[in-house]
Protein backbone atom coordinates (compact mmCIF):
# COMPACT_ATOMS: atom_id res chain seq x y z
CA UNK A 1 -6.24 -21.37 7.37
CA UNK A 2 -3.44 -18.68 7.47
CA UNK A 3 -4.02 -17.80 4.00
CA UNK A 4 -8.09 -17.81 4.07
CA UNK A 5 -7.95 -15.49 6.95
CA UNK A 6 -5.31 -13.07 5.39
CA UNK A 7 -7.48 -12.80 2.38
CA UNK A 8 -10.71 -12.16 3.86
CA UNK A 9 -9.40 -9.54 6.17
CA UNK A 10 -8.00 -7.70 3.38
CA UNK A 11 -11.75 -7.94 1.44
CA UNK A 12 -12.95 -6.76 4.58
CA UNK A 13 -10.63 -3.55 4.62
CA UNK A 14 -11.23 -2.99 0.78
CA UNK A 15 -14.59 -3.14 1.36
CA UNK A 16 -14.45 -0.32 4.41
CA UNK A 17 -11.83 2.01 2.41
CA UNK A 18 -14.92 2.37 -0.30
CA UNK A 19 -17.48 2.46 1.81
CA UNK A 20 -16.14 5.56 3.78
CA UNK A 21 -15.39 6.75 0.06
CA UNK A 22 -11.63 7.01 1.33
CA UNK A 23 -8.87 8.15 -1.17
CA UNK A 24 -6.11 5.73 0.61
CA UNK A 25 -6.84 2.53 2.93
CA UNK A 26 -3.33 1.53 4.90
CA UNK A 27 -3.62 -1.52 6.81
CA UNK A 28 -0.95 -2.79 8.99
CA UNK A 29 0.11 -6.84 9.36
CA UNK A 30 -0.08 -8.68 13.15
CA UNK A 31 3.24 -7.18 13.93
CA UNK A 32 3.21 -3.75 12.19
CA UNK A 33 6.50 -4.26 10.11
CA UNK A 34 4.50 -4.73 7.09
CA UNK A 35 1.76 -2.35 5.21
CA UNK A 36 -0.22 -2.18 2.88
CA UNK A 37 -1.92 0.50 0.68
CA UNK A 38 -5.50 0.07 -1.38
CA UNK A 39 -6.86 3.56 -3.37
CA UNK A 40 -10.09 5.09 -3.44
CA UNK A 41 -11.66 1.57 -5.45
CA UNK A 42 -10.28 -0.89 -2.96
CA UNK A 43 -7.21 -2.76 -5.40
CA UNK A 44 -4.09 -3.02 -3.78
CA UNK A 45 -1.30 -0.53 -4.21
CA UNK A 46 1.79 -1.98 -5.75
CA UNK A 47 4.87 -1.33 -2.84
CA UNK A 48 7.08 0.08 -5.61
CA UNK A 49 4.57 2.95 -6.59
CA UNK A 50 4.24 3.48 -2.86
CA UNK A 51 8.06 4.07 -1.95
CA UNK A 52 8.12 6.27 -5.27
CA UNK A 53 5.02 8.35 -4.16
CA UNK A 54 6.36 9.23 -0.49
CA UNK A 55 9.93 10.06 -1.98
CA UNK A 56 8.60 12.55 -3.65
CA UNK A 57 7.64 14.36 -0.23
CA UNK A 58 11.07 14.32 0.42
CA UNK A 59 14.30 17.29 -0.27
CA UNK A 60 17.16 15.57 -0.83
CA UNK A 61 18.84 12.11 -1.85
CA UNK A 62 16.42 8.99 -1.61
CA UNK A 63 17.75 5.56 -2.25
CA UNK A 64 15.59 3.42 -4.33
CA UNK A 65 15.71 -0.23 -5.25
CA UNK A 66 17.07 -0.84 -8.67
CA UNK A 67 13.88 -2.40 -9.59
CA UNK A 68 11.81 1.21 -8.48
CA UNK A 69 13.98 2.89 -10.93
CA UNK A 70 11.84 2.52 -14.19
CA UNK A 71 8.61 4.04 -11.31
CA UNK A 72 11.19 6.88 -10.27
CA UNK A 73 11.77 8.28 -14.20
């Protein structure tokens, strides 16, 4: 049941980000330690590309994941 619900929630909000012809969707878990990103055509937003993305509004050092560093190049 968990599962079912998670899954048609997040149709839901893909559905809403392209209906309001949105460039981002970000939607937020129960708790709020967790979100997630969908562009402009509703497919989810890898986490990696997201991390990379807002780093790049940033002066200075940012530490990266090891994995993120073939995004980061």
């Amino acid at each position: 049941m968990h599962k079912l619900l998670l899954r048609w929630c997040l149709k839901s909000f893909q559905k809403k980000v392209t209906s309001y012809k949105a460039d981002v969707g970000a939607i937020f878990d129960g708790d709020g330690d967790r979100v997630l990103f969908v562009d402009n055509e509703g497919r989810k937003i890898h986490p990696d590309v997201v991390a990379v993305l807002l780093s790049k509004s940033f002066k200075g050092p940012i530490s990266l994941d090891v994995r993120q560093g073939y995004i980061a190049r």
